[in-house]
N, C-alpha and C. Protein backbone atom coordinates (compact mmCIF):
# COMPACT_ATOMS: atom_id res chain seq x y z
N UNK A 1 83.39 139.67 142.14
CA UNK A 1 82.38 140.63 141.76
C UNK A 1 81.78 141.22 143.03
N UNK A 2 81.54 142.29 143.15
CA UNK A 2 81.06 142.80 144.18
C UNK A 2 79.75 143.96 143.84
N UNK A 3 78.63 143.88 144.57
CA UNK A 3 77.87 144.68 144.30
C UNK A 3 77.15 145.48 145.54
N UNK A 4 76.82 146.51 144.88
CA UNK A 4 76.73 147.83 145.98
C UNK A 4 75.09 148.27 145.60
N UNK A 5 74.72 148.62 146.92
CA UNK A 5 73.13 149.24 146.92
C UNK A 5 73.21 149.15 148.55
N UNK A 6 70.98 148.73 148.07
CA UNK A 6 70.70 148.69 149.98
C UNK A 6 69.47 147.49 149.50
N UNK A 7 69.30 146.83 151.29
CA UNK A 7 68.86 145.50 150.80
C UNK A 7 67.33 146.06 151.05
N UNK A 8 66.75 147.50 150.92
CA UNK A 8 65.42 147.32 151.35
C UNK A 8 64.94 147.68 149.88
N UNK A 9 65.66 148.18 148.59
CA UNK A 9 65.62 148.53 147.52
C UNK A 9 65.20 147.34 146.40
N UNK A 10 63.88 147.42 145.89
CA UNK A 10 63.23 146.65 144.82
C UNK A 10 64.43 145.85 144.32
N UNK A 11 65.15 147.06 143.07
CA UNK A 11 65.76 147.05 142.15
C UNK A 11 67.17 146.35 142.53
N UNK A 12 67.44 145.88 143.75
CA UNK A 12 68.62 145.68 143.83
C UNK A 12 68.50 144.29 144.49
N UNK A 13 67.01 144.14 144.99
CA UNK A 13 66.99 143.05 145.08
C UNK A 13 66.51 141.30 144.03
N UNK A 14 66.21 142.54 143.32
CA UNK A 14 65.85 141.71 141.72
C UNK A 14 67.46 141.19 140.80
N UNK A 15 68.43 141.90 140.89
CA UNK A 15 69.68 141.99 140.47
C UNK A 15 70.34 140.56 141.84
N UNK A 16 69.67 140.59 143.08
CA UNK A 16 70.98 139.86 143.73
C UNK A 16 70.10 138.34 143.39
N UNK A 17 68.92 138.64 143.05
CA UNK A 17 68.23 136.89 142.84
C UNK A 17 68.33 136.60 141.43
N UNK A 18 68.68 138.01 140.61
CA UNK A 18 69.01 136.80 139.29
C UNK A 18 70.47 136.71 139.53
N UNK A 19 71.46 137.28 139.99
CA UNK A 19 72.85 136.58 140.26
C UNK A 19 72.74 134.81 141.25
N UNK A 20 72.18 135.11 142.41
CA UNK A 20 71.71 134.06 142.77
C UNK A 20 71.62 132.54 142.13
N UNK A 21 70.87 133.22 141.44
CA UNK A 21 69.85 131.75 140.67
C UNK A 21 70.93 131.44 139.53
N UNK A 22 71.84 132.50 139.07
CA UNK A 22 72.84 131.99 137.78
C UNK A 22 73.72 131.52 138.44
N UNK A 23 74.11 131.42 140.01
CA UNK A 23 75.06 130.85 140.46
C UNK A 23 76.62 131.63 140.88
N UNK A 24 76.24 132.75 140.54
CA UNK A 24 77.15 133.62 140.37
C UNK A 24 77.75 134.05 141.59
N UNK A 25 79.26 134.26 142.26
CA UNK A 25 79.38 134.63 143.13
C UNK A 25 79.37 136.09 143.45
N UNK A 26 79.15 136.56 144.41
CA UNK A 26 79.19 137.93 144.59
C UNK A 26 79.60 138.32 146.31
N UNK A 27 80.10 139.80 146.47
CA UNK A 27 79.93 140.24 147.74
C UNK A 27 79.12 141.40 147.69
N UNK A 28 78.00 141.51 148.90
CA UNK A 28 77.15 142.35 148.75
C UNK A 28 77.95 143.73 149.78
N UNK A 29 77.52 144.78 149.05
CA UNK A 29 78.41 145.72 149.89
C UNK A 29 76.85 146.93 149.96
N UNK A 30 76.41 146.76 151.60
CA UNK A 30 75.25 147.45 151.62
C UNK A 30 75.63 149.13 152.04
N UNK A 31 75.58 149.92 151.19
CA UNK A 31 75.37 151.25 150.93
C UNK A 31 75.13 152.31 152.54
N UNK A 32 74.33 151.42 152.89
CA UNK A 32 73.80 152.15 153.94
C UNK A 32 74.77 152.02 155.10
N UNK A 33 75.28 150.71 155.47
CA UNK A 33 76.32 150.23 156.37
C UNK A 33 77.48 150.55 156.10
N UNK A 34 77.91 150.43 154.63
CA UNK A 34 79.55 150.31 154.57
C UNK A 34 79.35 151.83 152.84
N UNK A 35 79.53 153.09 153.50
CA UNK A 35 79.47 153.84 152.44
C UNK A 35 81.05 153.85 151.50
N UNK A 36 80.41 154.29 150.64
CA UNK A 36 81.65 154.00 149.05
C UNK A 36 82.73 155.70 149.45
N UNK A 37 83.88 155.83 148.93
CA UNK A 37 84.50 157.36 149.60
C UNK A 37 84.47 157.58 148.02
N UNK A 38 85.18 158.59 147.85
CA UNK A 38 85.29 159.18 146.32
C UNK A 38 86.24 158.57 145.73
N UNK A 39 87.13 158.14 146.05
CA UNK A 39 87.83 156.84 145.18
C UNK A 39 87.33 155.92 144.03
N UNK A 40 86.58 155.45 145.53
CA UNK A 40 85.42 154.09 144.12
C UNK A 40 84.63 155.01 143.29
N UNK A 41 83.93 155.96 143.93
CA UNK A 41 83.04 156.71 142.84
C UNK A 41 83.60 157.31 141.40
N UNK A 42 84.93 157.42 141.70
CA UNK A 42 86.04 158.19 140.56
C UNK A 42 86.09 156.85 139.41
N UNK A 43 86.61 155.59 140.21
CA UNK A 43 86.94 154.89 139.81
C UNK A 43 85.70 154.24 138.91
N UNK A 44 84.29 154.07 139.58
CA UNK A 44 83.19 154.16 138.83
C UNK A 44 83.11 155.08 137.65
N UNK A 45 83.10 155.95 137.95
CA UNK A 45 82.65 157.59 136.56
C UNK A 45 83.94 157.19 135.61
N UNK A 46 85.32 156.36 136.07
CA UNK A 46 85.83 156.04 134.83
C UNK A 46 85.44 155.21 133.92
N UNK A 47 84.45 154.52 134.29
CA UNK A 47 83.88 153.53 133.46
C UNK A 47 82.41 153.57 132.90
N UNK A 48 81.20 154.84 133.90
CA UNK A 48 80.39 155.19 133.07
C UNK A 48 79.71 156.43 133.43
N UNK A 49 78.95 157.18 133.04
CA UNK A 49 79.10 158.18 132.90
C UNK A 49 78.15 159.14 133.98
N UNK A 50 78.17 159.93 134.50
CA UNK A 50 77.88 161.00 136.01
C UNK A 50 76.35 160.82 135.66
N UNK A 51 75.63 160.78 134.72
CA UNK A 51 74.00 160.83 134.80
C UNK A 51 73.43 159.30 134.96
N UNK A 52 74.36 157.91 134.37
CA UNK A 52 73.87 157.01 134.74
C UNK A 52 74.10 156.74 136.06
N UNK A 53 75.04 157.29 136.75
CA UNK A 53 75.28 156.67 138.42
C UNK A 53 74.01 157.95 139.34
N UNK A 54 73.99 159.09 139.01
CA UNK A 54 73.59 160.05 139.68
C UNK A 54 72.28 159.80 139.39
N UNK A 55 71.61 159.26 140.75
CA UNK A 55 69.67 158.88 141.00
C UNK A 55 69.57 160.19 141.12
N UNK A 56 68.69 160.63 140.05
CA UNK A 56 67.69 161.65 140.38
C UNK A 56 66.04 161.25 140.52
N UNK A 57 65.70 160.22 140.94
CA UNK A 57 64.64 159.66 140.51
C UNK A 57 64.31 159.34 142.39
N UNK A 58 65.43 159.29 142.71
CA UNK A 58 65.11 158.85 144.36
C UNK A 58 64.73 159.57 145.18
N UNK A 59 64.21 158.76 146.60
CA UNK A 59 63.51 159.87 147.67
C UNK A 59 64.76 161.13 148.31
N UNK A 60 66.12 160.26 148.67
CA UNK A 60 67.09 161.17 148.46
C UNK A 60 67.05 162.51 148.07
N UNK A 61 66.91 162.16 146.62
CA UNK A 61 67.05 163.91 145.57
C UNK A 61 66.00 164.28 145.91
N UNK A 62 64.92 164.67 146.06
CA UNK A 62 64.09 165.40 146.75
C UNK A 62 63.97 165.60 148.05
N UNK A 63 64.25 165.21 148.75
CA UNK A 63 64.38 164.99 150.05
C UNK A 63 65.63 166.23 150.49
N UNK A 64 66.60 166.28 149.51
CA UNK A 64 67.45 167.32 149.76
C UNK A 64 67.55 168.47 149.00
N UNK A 65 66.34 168.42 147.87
CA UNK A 65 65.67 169.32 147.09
C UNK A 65 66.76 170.04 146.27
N UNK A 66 67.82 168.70 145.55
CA UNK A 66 69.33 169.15 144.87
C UNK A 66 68.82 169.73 143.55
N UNK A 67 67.44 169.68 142.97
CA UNK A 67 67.22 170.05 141.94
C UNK A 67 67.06 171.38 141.42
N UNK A 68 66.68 172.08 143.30
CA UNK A 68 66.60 173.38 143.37
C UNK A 68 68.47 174.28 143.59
N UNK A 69 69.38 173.66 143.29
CA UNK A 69 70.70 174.25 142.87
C UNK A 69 71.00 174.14 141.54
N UNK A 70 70.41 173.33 141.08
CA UNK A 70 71.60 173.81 139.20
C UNK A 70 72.60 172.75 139.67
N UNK A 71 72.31 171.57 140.00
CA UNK A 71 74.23 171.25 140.15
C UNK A 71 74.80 170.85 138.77
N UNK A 72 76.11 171.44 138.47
CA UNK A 72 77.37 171.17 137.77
C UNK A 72 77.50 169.66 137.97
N UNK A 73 78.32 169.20 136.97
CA UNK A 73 78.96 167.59 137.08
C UNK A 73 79.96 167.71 138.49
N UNK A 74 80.57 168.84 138.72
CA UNK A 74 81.58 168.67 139.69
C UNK A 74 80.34 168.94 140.90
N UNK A 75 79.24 169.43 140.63
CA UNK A 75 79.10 169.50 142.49
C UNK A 75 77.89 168.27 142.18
N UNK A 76 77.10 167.41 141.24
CA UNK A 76 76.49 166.13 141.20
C UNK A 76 77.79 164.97 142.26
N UNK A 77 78.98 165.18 141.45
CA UNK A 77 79.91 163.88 141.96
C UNK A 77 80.18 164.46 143.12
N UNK A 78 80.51 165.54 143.91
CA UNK A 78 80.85 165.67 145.35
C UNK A 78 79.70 165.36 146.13
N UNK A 79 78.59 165.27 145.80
CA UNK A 79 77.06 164.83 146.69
C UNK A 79 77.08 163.62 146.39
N UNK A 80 77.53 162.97 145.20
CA UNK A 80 77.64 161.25 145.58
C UNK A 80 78.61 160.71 146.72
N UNK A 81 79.50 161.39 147.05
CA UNK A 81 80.35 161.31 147.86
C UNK A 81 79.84 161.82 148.90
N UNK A 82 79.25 162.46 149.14
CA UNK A 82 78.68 163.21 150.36
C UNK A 82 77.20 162.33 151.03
N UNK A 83 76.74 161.60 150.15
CA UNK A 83 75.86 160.94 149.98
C UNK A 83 75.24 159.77 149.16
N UNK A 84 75.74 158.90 149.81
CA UNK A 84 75.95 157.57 148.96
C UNK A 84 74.36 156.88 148.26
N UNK A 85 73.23 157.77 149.27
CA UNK A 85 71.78 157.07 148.77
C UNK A 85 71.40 157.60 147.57
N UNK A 86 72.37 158.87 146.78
CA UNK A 86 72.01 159.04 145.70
C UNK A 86 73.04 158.51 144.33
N UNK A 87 73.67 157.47 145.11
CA UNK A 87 73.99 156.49 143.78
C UNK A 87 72.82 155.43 143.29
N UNK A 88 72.84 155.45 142.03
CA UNK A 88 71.51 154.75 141.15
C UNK A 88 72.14 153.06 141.49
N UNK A 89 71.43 152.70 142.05
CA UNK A 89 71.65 151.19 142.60
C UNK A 89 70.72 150.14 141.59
N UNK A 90 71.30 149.06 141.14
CA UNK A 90 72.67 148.13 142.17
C UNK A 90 73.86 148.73 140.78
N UNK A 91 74.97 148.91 141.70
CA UNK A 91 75.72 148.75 141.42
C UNK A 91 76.93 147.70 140.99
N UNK A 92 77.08 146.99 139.98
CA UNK A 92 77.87 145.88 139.84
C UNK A 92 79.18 146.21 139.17
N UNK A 93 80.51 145.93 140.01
CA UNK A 93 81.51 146.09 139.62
C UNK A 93 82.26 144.66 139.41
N UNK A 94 82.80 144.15 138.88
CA UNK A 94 83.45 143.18 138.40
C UNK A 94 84.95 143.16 138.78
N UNK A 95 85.27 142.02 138.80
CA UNK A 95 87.15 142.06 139.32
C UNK A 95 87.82 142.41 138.19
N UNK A 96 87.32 142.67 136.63
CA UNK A 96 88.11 143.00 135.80
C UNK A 96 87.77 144.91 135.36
N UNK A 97 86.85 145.02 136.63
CA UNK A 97 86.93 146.47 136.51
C UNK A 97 85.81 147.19 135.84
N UNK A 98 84.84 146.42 135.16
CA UNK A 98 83.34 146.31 134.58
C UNK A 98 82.73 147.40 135.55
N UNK A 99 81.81 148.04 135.15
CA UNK A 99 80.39 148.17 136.01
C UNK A 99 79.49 148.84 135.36
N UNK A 100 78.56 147.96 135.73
CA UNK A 100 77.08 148.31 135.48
C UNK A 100 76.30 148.96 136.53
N UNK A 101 75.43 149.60 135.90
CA UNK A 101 74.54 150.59 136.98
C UNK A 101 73.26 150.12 136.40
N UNK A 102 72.43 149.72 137.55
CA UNK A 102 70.74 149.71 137.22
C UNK A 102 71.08 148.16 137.38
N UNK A 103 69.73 147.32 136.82
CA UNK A 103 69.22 146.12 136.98
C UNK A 103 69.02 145.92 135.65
N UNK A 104 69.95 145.25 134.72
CA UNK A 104 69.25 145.00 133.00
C UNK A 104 69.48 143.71 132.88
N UNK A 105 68.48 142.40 132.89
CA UNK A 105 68.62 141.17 132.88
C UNK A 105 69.81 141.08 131.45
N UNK A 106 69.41 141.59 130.80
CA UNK A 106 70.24 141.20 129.40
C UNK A 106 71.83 141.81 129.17
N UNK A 107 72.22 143.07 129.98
CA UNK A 107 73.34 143.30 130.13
C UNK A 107 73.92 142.16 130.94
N UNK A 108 73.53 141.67 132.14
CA UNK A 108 74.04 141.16 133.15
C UNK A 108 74.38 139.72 132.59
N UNK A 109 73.31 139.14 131.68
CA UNK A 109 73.67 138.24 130.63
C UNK A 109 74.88 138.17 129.89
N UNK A 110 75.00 139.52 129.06
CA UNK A 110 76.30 139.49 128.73
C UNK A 110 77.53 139.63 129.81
N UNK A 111 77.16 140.28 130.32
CA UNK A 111 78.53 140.10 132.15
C UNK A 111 79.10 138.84 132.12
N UNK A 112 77.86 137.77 132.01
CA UNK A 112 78.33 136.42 132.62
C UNK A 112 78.71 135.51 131.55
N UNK A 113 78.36 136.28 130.34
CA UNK A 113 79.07 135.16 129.06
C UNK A 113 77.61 134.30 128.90
């Protein structure tokens, strides 16, 4: 299992202490150090959908004031790629290809059986 964010982020650090504490193994893959290319992001959007991965809620999206373009689904996913701080973190991908976006104690429950 591997999960993706940044370690100065609330929300992602609430997600690596309840994996933690369930015992769960993981590799942390920090966002800021080691960015994702459009591959994984593709490979993500096959499994859920361009408004749950795409933070519009972050300092990011304002910060680059994307709200003032209109973006299309095709130019949202080329700025995730262009810019990895506006993926909605934590990201949890699973070795069977799973992923969850956000922090939901009770999804992550079901993750682990």
């Amino acid at each position: 299992m591997k999960v993706y964010g940044i370690k100065t982020c609330d929300t992602v650090r609430k997600a690596l202490k309840f994996l933690k504490e369930k015992g769960v193994e993981f590799d942390f893959v920090d966002l800021k150090k080691e960015p994702v290319d459009c591959e994984t992001i593709d490979r993500w959007l096959s499994r859920v959908d361009l408004a749950t991965l795409f933070n519009k809620r972050g300092t990011k999206y304002r910060m680059l004031k994307l709200k003032d373009l209109g973006l299309d689904e095709a130019g949202m996913r080329e700025w995730l790629c262009r810019e990895n701080l506006l993926i909605k973190r934590p990201v949890v991908e699973t070795d069977d290809g799973q992923v969850i976006v956000g922090f939901d104690p009770e999804r992550y429950e079901a993750l682990l059986g």
